[in-house]
Protein backbone atom coordinates (compact mmCIF):
# COMPACT_ATOMS: atom_id res chain seq x y z
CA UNK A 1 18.32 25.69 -23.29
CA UNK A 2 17.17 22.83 -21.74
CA UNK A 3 15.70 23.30 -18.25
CA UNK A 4 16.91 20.05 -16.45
CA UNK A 5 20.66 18.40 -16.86
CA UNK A 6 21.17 15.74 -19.10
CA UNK A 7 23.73 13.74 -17.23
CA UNK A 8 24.98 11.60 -20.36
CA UNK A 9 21.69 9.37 -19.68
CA UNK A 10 18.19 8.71 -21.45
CA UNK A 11 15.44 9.71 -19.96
CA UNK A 12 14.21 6.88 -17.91
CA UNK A 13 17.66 5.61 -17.45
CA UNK A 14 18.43 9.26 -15.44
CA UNK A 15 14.60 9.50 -13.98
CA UNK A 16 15.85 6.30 -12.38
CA UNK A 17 19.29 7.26 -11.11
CA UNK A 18 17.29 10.02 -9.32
CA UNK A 19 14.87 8.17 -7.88
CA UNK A 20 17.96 5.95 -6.64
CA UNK A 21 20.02 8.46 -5.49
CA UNK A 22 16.75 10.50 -3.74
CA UNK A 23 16.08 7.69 -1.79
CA UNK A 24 19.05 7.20 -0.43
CA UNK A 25 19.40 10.71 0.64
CA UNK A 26 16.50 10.74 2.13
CA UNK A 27 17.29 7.49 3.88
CA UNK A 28 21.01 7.79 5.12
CA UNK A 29 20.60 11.94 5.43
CA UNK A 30 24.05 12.08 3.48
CA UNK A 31 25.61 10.78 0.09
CA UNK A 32 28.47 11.41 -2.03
CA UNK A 33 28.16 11.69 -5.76
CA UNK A 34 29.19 14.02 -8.30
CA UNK A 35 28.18 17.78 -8.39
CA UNK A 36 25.69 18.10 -11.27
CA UNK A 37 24.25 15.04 -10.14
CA UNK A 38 23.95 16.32 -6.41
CA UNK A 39 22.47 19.72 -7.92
CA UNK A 40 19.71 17.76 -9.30
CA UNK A 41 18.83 15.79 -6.13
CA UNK A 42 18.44 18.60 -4.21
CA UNK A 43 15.35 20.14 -5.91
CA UNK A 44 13.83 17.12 -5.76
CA UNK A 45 14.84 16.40 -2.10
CA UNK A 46 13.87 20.09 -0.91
CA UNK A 47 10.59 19.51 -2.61
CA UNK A 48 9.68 16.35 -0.95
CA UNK A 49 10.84 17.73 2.59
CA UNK A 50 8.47 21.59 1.84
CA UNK A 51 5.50 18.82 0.91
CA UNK A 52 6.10 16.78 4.37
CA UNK A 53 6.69 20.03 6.65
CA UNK A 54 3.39 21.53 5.05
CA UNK A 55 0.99 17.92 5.41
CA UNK A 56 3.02 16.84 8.72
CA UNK A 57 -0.13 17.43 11.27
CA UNK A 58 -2.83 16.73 9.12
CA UNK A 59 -4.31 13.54 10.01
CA UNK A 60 -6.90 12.01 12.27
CA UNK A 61 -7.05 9.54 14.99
CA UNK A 62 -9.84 6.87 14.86
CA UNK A 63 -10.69 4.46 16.87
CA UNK A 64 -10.54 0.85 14.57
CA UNK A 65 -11.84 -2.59 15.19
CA UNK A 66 -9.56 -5.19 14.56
CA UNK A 67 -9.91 -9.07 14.51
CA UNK A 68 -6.30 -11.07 15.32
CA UNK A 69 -5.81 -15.01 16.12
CA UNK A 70 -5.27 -15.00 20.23
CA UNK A 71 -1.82 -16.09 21.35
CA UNK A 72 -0.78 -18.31 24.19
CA UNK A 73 2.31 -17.36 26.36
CA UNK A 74 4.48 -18.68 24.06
CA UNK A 75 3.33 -16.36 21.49
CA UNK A 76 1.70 -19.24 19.69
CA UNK A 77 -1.73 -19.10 18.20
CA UNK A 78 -4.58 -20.82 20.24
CA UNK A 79 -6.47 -23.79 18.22
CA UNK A 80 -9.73 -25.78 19.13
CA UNK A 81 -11.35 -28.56 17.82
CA UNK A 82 -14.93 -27.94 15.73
CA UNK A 83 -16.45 -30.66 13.93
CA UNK A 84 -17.81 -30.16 10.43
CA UNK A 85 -21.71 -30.79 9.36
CA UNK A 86 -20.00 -34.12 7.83
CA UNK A 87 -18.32 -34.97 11.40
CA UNK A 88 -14.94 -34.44 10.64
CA UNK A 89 -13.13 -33.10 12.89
CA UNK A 90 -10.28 -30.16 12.41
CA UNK A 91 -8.31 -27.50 14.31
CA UNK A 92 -9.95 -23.56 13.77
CA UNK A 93 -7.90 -21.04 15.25
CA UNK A 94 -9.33 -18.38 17.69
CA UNK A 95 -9.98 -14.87 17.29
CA UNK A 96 -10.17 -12.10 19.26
CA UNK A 97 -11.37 -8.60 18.50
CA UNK A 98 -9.64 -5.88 19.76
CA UNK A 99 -10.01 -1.92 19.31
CA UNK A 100 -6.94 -0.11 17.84
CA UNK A 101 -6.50 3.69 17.85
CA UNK A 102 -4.91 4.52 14.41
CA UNK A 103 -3.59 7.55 12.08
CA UNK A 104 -6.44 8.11 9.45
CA UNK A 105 -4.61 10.48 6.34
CA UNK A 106 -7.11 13.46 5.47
CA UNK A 107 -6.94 13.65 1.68
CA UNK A 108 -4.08 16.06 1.12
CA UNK A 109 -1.80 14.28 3.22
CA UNK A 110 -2.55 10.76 1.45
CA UNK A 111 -1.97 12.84 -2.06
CA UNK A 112 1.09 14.08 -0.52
CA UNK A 113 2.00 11.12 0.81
CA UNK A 114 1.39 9.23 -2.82
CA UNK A 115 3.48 12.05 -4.24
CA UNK A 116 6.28 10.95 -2.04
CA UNK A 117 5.87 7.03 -3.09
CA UNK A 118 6.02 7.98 -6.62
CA UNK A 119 9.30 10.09 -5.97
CA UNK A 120 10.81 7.60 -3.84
CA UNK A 121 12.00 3.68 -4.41
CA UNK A 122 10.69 0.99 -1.97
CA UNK A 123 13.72 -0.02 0.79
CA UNK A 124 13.96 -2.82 2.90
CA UNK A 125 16.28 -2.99 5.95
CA UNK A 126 18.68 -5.99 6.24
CA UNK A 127 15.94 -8.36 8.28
CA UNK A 128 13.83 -7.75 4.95
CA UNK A 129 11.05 -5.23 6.21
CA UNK A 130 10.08 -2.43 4.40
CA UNK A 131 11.17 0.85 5.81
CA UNK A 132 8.34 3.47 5.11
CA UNK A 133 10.04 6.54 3.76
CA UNK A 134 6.84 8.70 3.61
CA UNK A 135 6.47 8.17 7.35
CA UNK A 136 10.34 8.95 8.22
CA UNK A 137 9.78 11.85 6.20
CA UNK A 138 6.48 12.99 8.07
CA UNK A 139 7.43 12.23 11.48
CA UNK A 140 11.05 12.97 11.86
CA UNK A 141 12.72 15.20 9.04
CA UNK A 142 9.37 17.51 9.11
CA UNK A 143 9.97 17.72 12.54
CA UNK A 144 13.16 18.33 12.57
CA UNK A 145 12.57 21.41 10.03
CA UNK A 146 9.20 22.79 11.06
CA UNK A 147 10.38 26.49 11.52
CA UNK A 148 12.72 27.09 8.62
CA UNK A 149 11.69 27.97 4.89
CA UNK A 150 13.63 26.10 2.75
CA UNK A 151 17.53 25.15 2.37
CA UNK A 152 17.30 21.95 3.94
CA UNK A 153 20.13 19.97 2.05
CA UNK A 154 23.59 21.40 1.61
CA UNK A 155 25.87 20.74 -1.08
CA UNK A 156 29.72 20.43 -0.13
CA UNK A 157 32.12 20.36 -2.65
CA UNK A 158 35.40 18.00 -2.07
CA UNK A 159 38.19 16.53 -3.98
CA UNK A 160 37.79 15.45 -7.39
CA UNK A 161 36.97 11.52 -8.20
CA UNK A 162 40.18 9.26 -8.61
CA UNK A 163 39.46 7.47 -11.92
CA UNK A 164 38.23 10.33 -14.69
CA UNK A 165 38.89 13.77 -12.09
CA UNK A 166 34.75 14.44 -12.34
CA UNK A 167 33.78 16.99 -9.34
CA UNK A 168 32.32 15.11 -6.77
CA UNK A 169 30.32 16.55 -4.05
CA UNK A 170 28.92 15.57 -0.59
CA UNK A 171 24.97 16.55 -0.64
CA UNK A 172 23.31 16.27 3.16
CA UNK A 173 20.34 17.27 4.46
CA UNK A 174 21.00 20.31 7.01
């Protein structure tokens, strides 16, 4: 018997749809697809959620230098004039170097973390930046499940779909 669902795809066509369909869980916390697809999601879902809950906390902070152009008031970046060993003049932008405190991963949470990018498509919101999924999934949904061993998607079942009557079901994380 085979141990995962076929789902009338080939292999990398349904590794994909997963992938998809993970993401967007993970992302919009609710979907609606059909019920042996929404079965399969929620292994992979309630995996990714046990591996953020258990690496949420483990990081360090450290102190980093940083070099950045200076802005004006405007927000614009401040230029001077150098000359060059030839004489030629130019415009050089100046820098400024600041110290950042920053998140440093210890090495199981950047494997986790890895884990999670492998699992999980790249999204952009609709200005075009990347949303970082690994982070939402450290800092809000581990948070939001840090005392409970898991169960932390439901599956609700609900009418059938109009065109060929195929189960569907709503999958959401609890």
């Amino acid at each position: 018997m085979a141990r995962n669902r076929k789902l009338g795809k080939t292999t990398d066509q349904r590794l994909a749809m997963l992938k998809c369909m993970a993401t967007d869980l993970i992302l919009h916390e609710k979907i609606i697809t059909t019920e042996a697809r929404a079965k399969e999601i929620k292994s992979i879902v309630d995996s990714l959620i046990s591996l953020a809950i258990k690496e949420k906390d483990n990081f360090e902070m450290v102190d980093v230098k940083v070099i950045t152009a200076k802005l004006d008031a405007k927000g614009n970046k401040e230029t001077q004039k150098v000359t060059s060993k030839n004489g030629k003049e130019y415009l050089k932008v100046v820098k400024e170097e600041k110290t950042i405190s920053r998140q440093k991963d210890k090495p199981s949470r950047l494997n986790a973390r890895r884990k999670m990018m492998k699992t999980l498509n790249k999204v952009r919101d609709t200005e075009g930046k990347n949303i970082d999924l690994p982070a939402k999934l450290f800092n809000e949904i581990a948070a939001k499940y840090e005392g409970r061993v898991g169960g932390y998607t439901r599956i609700i079942k609900v009418e059938p779909r109009r065109g060929d009557s195929a189960p569907r079901a709503i999958i959401e994380l609890i």
